[in-house]
PDB file of N, CA and C in Angstrom:
ATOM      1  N   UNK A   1     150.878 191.440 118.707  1.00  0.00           N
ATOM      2  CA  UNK A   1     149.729 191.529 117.843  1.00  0.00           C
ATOM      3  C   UNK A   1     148.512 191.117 118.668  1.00  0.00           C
ATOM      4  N   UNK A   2     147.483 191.549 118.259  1.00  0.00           N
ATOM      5  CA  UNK A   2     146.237 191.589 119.338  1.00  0.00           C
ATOM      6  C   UNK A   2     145.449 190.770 118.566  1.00  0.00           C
ATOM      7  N   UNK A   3     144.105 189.716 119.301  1.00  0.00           N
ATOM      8  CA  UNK A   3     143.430 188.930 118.615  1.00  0.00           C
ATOM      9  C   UNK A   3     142.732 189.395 117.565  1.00  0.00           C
ATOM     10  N   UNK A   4     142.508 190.783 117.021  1.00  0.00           N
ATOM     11  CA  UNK A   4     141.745 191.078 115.831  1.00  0.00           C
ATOM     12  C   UNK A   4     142.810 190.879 114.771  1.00  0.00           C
ATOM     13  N   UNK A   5     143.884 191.386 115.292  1.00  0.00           N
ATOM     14  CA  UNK A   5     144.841 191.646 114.081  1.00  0.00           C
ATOM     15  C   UNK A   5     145.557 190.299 113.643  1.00  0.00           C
ATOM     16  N   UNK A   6     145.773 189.833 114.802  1.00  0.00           N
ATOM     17  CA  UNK A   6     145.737 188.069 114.168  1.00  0.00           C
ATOM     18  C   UNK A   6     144.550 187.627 113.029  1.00  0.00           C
ATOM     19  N   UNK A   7     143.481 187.514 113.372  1.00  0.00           N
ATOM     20  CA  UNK A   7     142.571 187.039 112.803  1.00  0.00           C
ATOM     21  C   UNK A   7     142.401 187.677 111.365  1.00  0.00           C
ATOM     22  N   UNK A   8     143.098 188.910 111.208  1.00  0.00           N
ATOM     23  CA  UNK A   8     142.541 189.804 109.904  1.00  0.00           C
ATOM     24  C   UNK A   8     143.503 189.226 109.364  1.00  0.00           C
ATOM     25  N   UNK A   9     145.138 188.732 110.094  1.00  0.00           N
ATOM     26  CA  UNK A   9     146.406 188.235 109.156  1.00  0.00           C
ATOM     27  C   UNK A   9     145.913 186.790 108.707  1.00  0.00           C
ATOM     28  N   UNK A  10     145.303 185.798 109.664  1.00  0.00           N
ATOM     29  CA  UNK A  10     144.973 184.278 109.041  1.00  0.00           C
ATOM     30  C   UNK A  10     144.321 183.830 108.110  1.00  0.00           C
ATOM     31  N   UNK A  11     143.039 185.184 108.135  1.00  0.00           N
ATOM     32  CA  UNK A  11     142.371 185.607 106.880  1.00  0.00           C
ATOM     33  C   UNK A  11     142.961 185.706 105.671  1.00  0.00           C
ATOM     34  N   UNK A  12     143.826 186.150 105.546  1.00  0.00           N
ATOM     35  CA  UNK A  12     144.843 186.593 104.318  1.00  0.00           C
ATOM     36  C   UNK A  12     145.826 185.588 103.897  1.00  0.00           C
ATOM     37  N   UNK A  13     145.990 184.823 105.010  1.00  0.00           N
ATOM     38  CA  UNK A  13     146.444 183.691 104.655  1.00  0.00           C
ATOM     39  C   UNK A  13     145.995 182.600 104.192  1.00  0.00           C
ATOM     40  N   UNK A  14     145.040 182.461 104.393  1.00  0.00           N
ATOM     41  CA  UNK A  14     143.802 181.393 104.308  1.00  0.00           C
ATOM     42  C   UNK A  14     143.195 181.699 102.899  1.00  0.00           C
ATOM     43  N   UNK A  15     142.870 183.020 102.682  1.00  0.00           N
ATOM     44  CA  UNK A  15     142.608 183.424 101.208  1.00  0.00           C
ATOM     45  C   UNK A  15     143.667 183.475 100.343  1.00  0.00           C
ATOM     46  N   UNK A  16     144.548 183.656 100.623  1.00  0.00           N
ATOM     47  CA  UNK A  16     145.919 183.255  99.183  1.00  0.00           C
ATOM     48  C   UNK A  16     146.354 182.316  98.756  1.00  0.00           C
ATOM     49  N   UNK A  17     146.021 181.266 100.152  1.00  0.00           N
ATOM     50  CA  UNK A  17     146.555 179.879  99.878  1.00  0.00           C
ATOM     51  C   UNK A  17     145.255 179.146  99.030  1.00  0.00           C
ATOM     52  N   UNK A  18     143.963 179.287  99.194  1.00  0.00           N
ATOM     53  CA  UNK A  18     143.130 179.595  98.382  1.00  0.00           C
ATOM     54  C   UNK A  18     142.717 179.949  96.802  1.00  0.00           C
ATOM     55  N   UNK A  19     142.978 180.829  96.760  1.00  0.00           N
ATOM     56  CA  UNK A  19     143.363 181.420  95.752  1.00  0.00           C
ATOM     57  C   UNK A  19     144.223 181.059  94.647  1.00  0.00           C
ATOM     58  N   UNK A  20     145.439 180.292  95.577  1.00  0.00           N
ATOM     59  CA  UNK A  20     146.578 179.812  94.840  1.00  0.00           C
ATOM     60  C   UNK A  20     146.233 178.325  94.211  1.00  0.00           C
ATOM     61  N   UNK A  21     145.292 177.778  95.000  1.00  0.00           N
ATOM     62  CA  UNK A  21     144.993 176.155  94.485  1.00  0.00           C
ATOM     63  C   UNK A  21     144.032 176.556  93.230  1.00  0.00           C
ATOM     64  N   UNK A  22     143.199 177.413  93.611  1.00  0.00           N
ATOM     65  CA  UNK A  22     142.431 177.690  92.596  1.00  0.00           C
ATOM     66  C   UNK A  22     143.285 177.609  90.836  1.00  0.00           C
ATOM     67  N   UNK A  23     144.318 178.043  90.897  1.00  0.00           N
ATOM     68  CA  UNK A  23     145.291 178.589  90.127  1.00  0.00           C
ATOM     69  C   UNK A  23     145.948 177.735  89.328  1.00  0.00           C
ATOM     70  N   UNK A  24     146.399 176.468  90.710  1.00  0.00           N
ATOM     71  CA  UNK A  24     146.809 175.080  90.253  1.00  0.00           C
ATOM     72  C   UNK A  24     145.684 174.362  89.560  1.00  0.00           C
ATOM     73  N   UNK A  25     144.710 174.686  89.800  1.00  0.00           N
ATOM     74  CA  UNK A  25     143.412 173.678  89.391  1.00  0.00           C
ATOM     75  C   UNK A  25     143.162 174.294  88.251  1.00  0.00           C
ATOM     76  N   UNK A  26     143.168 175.301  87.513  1.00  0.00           N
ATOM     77  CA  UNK A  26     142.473 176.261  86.444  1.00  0.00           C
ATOM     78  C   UNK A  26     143.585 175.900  85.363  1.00  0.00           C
ATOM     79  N   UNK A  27     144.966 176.864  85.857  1.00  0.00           N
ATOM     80  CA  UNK A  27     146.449 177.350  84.817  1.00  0.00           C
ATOM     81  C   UNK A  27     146.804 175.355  84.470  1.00  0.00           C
ATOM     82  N   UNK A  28     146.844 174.691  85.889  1.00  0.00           N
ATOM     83  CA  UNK A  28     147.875 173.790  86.258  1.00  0.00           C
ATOM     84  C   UNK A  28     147.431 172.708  85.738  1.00  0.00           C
ATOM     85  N   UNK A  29     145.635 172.424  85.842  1.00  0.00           N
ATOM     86  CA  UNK A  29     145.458 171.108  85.386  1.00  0.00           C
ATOM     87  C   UNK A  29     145.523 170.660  86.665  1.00  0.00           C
ATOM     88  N   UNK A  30     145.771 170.673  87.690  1.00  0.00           N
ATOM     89  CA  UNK A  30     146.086 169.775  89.237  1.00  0.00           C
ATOM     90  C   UNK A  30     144.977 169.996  90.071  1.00  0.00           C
ATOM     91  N   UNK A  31     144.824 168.114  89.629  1.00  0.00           N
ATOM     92  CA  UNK A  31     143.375 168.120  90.455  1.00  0.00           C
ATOM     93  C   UNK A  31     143.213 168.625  92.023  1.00  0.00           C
ATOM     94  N   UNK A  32     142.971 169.432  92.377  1.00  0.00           N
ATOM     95  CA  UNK A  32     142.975 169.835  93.813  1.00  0.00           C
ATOM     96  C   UNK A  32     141.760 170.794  93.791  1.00  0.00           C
ATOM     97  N   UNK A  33     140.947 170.931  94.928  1.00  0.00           N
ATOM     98  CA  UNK A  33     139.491 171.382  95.498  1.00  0.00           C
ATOM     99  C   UNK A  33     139.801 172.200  96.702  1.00  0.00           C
ATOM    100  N   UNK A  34     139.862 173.171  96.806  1.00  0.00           N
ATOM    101  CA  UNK A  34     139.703 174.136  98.017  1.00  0.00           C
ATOM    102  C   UNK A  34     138.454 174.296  99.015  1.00  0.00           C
ATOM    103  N   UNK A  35     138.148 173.924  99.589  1.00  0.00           N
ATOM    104  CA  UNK A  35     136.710 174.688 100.550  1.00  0.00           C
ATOM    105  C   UNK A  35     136.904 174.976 102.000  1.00  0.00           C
ATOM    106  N   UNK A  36     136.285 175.966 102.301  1.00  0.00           N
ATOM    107  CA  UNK A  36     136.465 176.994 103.244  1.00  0.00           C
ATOM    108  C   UNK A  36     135.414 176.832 103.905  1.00  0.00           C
ATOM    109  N   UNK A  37     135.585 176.963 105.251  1.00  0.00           N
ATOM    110  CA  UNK A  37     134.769 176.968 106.022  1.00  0.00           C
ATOM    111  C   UNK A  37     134.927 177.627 107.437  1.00  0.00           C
ATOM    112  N   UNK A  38     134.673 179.255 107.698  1.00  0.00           N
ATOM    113  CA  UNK A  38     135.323 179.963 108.421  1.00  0.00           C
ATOM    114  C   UNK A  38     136.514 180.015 108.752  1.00  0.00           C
ATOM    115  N   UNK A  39     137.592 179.482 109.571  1.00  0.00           N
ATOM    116  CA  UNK A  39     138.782 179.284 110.013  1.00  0.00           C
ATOM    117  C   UNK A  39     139.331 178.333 108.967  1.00  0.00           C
ATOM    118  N   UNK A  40     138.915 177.438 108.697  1.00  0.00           N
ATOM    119  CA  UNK A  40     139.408 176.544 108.115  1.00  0.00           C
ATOM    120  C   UNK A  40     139.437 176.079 106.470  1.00  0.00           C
ATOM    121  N   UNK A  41     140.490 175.871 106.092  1.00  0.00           N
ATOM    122  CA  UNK A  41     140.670 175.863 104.459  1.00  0.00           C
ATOM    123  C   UNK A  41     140.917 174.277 104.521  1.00  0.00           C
ATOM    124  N   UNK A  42     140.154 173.356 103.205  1.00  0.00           N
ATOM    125  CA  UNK A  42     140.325 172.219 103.535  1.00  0.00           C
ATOM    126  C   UNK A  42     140.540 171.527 101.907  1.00  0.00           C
ATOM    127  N   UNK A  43     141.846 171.690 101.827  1.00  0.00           N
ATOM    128  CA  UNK A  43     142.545 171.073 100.108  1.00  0.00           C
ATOM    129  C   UNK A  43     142.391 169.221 100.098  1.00  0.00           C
ATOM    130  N   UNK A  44     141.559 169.355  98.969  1.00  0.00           N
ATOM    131  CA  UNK A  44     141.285 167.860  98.581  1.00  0.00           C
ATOM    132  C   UNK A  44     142.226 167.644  97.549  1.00  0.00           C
ATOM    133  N   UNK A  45     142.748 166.409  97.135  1.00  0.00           N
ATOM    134  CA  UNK A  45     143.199 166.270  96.281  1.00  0.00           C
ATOM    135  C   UNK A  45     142.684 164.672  95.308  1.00  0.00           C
ATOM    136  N   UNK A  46     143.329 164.378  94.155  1.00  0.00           N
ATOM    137  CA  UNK A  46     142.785 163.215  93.576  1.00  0.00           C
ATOM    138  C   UNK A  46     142.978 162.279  94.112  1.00  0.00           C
ATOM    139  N   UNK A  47     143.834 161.849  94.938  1.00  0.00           N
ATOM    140  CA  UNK A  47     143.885 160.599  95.584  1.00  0.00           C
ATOM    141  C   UNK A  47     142.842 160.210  96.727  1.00  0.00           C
ATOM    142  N   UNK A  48     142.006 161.336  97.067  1.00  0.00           N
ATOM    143  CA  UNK A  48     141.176 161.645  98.415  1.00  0.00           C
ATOM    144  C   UNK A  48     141.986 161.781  99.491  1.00  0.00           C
ATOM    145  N   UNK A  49     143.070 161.942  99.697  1.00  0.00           N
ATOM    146  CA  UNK A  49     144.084 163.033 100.422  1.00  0.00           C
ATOM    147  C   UNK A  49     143.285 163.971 100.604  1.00  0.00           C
ATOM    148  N   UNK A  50     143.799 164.832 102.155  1.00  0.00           N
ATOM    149  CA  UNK A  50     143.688 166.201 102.680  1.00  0.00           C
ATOM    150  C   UNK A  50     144.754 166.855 103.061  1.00  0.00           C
ATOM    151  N   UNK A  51     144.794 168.145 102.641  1.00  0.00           N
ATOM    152  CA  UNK A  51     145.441 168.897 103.753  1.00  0.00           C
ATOM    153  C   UNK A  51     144.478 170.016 104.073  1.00  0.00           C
ATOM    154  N   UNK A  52     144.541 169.906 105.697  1.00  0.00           N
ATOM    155  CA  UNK A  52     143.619 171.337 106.680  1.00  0.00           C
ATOM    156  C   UNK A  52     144.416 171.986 107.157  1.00  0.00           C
ATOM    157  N   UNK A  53     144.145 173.405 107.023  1.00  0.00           N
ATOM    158  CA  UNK A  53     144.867 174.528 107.495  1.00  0.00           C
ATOM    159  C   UNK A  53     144.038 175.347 107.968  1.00  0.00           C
ATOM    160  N   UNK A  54     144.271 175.810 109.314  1.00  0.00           N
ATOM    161  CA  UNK A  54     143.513 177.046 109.841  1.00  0.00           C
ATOM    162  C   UNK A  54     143.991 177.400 111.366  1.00  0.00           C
ATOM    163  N   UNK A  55     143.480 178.362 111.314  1.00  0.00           N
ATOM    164  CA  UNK A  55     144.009 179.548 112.174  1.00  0.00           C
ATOM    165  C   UNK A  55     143.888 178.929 113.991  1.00  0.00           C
ATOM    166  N   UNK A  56     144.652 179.056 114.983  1.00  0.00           N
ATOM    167  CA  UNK A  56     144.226 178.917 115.990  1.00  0.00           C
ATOM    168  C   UNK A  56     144.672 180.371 116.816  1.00  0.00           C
ATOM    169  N   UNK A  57     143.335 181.641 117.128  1.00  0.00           N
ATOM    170  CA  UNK A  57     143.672 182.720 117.212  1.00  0.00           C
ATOM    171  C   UNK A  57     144.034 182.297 118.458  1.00  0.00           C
ATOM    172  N   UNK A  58     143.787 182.017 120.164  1.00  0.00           N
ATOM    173  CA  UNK A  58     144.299 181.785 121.791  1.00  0.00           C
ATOM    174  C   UNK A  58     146.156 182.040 121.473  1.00  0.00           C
ATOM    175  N   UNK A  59     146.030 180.929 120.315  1.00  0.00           N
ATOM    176  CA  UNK A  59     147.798 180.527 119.874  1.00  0.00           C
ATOM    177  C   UNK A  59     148.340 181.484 119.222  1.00  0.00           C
ATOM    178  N   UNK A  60     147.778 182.285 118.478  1.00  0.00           N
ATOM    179  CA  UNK A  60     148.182 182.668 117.391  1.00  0.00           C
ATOM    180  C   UNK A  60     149.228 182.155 116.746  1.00  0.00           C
ATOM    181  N   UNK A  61     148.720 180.953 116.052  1.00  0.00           N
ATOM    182  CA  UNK A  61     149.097 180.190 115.032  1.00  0.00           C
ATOM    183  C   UNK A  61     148.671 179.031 114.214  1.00  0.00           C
ATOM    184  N   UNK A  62     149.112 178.990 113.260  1.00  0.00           N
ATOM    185  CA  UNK A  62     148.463 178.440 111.733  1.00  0.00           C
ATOM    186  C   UNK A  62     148.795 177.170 111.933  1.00  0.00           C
ATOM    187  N   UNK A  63     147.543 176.169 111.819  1.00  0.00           N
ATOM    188  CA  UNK A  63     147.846 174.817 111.992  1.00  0.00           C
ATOM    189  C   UNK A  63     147.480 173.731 110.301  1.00  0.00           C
ATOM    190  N   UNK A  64     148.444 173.292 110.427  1.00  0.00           N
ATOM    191  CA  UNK A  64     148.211 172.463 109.081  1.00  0.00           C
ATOM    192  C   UNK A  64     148.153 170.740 109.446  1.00  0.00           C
ATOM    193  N   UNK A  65     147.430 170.076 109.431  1.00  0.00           N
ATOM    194  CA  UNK A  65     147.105 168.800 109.122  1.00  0.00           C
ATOM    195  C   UNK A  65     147.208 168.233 107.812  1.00  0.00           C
ATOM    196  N   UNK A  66     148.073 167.274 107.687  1.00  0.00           N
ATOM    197  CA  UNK A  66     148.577 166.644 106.261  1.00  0.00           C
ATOM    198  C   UNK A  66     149.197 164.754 106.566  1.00  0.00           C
ATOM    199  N   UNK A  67     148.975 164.194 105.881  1.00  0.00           N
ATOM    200  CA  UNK A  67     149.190 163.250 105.536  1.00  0.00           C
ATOM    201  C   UNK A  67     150.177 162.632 106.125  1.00  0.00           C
ATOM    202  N   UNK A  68     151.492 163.729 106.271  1.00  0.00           N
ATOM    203  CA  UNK A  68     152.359 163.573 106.816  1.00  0.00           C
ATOM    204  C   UNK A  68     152.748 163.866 107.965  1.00  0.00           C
ATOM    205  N   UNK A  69     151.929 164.642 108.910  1.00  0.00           N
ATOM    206  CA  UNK A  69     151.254 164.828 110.259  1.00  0.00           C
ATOM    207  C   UNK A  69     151.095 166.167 110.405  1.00  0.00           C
ATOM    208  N   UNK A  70     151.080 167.088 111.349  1.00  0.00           N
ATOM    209  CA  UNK A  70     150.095 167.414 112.119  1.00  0.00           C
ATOM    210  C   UNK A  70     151.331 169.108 112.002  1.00  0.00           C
ATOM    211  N   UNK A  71     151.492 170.235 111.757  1.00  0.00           N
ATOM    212  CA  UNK A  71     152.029 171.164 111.948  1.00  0.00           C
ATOM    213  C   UNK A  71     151.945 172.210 112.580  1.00  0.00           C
ATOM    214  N   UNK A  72     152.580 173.211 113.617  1.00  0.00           N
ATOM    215  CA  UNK A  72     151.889 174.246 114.367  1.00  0.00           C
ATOM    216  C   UNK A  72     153.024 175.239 113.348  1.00  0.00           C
ATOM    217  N   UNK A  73     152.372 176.729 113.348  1.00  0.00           N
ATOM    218  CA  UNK A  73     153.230 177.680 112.482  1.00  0.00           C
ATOM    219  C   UNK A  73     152.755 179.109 113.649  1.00  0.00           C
ATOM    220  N   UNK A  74     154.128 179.738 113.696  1.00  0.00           N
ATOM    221  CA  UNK A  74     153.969 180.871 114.574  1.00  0.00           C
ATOM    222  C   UNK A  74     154.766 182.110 113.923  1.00  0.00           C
ATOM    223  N   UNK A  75     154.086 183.255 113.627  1.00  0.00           N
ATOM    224  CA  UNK A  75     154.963 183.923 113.071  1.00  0.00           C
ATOM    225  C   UNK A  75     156.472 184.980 113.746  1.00  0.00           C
ATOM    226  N   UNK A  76     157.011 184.919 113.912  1.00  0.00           N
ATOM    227  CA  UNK A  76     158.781 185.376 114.426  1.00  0.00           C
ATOM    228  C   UNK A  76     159.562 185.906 112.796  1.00  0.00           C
ATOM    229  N   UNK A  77     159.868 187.058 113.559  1.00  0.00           N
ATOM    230  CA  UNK A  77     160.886 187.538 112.983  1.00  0.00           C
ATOM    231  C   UNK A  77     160.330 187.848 111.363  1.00  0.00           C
ATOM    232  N   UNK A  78     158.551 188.051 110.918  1.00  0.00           N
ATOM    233  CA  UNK A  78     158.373 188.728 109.786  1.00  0.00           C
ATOM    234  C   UNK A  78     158.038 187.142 109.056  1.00  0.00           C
ATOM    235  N   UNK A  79     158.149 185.728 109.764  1.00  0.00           N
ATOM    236  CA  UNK A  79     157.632 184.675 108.689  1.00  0.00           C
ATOM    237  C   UNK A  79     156.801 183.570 109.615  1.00  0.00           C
ATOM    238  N   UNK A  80     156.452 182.628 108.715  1.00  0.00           N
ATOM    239  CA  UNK A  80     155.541 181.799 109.883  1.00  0.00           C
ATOM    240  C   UNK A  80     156.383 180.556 109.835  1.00  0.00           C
ATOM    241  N   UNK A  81     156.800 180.010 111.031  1.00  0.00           N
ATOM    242  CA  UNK A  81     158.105 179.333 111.460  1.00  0.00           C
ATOM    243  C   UNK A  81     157.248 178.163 112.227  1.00  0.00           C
ATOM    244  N   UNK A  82     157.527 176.980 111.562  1.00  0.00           N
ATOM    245  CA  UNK A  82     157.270 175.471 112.287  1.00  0.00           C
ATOM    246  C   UNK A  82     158.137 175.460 113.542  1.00  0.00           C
ATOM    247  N   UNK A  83     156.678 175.393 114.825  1.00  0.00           N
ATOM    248  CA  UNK A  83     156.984 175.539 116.461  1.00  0.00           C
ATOM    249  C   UNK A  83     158.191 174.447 116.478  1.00  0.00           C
ATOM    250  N   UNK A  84     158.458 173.761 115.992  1.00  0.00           N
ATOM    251  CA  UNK A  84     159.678 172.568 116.203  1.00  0.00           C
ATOM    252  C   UNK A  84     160.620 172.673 114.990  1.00  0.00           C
ATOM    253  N   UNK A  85     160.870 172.109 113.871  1.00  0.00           N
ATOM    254  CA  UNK A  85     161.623 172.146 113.160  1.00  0.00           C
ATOM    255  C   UNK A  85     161.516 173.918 112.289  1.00  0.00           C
ATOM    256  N   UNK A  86     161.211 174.508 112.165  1.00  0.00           N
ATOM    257  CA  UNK A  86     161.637 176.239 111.948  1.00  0.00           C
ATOM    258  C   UNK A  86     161.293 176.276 110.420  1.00  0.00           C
ATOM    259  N   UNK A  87     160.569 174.782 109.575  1.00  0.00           N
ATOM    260  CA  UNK A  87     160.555 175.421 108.582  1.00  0.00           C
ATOM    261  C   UNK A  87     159.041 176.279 108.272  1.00  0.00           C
ATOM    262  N   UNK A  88     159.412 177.022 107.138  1.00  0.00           N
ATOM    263  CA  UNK A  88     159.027 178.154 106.761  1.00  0.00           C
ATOM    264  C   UNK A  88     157.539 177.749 106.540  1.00  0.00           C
ATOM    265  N   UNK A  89     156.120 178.231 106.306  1.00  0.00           N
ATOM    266  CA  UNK A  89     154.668 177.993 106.383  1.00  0.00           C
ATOM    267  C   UNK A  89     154.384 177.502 104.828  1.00  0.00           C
ATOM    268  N   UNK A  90     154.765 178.477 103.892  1.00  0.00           N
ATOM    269  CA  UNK A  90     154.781 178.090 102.649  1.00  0.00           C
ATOM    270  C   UNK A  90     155.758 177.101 102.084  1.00  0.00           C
ATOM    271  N   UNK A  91     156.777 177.340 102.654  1.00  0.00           N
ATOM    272  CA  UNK A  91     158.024 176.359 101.867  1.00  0.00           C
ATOM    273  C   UNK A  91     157.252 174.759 102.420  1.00  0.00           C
ATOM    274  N   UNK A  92     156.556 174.305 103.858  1.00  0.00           N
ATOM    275  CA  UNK A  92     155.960 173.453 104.081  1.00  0.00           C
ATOM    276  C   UNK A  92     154.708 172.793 102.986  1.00  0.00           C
ATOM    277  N   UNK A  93     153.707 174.023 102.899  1.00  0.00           N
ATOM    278  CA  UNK A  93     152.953 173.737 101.989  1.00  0.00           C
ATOM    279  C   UNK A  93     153.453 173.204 100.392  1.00  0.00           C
ATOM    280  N   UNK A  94     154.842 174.159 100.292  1.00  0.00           N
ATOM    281  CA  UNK A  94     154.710 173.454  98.915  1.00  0.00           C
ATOM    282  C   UNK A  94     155.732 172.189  98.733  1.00  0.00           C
ATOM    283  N   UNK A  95     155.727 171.557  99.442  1.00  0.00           N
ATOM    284  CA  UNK A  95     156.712 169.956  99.630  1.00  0.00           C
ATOM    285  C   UNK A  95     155.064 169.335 100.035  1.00  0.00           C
ATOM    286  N   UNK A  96     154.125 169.921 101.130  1.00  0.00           N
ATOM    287  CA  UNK A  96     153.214 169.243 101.462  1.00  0.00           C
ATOM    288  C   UNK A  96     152.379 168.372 100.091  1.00  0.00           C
ATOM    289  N   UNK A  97     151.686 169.409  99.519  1.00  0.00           N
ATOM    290  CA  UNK A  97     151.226 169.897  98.513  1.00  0.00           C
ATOM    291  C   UNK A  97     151.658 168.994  96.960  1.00  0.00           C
ATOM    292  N   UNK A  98     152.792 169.096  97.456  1.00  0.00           N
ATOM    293  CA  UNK A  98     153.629 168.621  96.005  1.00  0.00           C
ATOM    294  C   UNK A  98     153.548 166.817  96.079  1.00  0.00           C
ATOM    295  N   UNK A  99     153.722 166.765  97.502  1.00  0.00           N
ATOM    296  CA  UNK A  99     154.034 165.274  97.960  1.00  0.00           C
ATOM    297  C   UNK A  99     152.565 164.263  97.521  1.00  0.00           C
ATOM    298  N   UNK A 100     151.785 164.998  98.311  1.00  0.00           N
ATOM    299  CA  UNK A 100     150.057 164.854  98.042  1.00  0.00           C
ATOM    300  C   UNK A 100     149.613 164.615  96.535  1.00  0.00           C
ATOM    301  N   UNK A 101     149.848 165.449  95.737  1.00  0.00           N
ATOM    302  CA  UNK A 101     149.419 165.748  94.775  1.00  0.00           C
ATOM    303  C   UNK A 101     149.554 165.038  93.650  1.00  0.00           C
ATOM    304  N   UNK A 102     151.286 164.594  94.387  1.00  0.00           N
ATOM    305  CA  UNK A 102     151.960 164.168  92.363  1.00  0.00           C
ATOM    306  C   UNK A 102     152.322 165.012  91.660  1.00  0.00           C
ATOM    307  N   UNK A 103     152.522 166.982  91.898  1.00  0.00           N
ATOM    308  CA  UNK A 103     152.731 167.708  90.920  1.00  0.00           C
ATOM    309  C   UNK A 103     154.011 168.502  91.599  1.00  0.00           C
ATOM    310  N   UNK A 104     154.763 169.174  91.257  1.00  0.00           N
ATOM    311  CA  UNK A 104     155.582 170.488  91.315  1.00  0.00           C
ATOM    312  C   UNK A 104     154.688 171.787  91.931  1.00  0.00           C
ATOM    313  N   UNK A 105     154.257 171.691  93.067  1.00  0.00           N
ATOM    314  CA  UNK A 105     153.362 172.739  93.685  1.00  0.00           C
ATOM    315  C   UNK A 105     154.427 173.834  94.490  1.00  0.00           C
ATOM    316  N   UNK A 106     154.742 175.054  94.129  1.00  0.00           N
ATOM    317  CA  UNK A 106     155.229 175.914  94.383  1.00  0.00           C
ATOM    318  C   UNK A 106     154.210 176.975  95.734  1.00  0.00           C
ATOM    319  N   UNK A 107     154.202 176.797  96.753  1.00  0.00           N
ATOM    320  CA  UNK A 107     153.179 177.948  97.414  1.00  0.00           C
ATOM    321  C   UNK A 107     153.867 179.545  97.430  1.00  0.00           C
ATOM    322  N   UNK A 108     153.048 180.489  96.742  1.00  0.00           N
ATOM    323  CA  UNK A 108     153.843 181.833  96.746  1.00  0.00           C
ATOM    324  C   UNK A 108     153.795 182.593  98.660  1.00  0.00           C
ATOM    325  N   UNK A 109     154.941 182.953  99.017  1.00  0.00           N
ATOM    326  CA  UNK A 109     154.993 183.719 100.378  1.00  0.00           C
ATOM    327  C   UNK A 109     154.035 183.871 100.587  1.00  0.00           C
ATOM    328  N   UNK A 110     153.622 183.751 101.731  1.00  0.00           N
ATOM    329  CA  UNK A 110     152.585 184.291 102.633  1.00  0.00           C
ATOM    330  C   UNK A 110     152.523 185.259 103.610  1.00  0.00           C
ATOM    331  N   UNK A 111     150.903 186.120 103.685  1.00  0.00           N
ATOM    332  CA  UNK A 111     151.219 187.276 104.433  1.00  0.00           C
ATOM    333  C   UNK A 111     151.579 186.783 105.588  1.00  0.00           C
ATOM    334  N   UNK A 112     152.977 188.130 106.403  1.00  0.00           N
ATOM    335  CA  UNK A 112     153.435 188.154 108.047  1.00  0.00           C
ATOM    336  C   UNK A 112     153.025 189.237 108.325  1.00  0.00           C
ATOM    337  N   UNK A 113     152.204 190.237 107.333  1.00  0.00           N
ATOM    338  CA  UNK A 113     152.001 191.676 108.365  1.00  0.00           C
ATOM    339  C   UNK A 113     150.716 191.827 107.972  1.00  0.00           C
TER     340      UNK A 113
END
């Protein structure tokens, strides 16, 4: 994949995961705040907790900063796979998310193509 086409996929990632807090915050009642700021998506939550997620195109891969430390995500084989332990980008977010939060935060798949 070439650096545009990376960047058009992190985009899409960055906007769903987005999208999705929005969702929790509206449907869910769960206090959580999304803001964006080019590359970077930056989830607040009620406790004043963060989690940052954003794109590192050189790498091509999705970096998440959380509470619970520091994550690199590379996509293989059609998913985005933690550079060390292999778990999955979303299945991360939603233990991240959930842990942070205090709620049952489900993250729906995220784009690999």
């Amino acid at each position: 994949m070439n650096e545009s086409e990376f960047l058009a996929l992190a985009e899409a990632i960055l906007d769903s995961i987005e999208q999705q807090a929005d969702v929790w915050f509206e449907q869910r009642d769960i206090d959580i705040e999304g803001t964006r700021n080019g590359n970077v998506l930056t989830l607040a939550f009620a406790d004043g907790s963060q989690v940052v997620i954003n794109s590192q195109a050189p790498m091509q891969e999705m970096w998440v900063a959380a509470r619970s430390g520091g994550f690199h995500y590379r996509l293989k084989d059609g998913k985005w796979l933690d550079t060390r332990s292999g778990e999955e980008l979303a299945q991360a977010l939603s233990r991240i998310c959930s842990e942070q939060s205090g709620a049952d935060i489900v993250v729906d798949p995220l784009p690999a193509r």
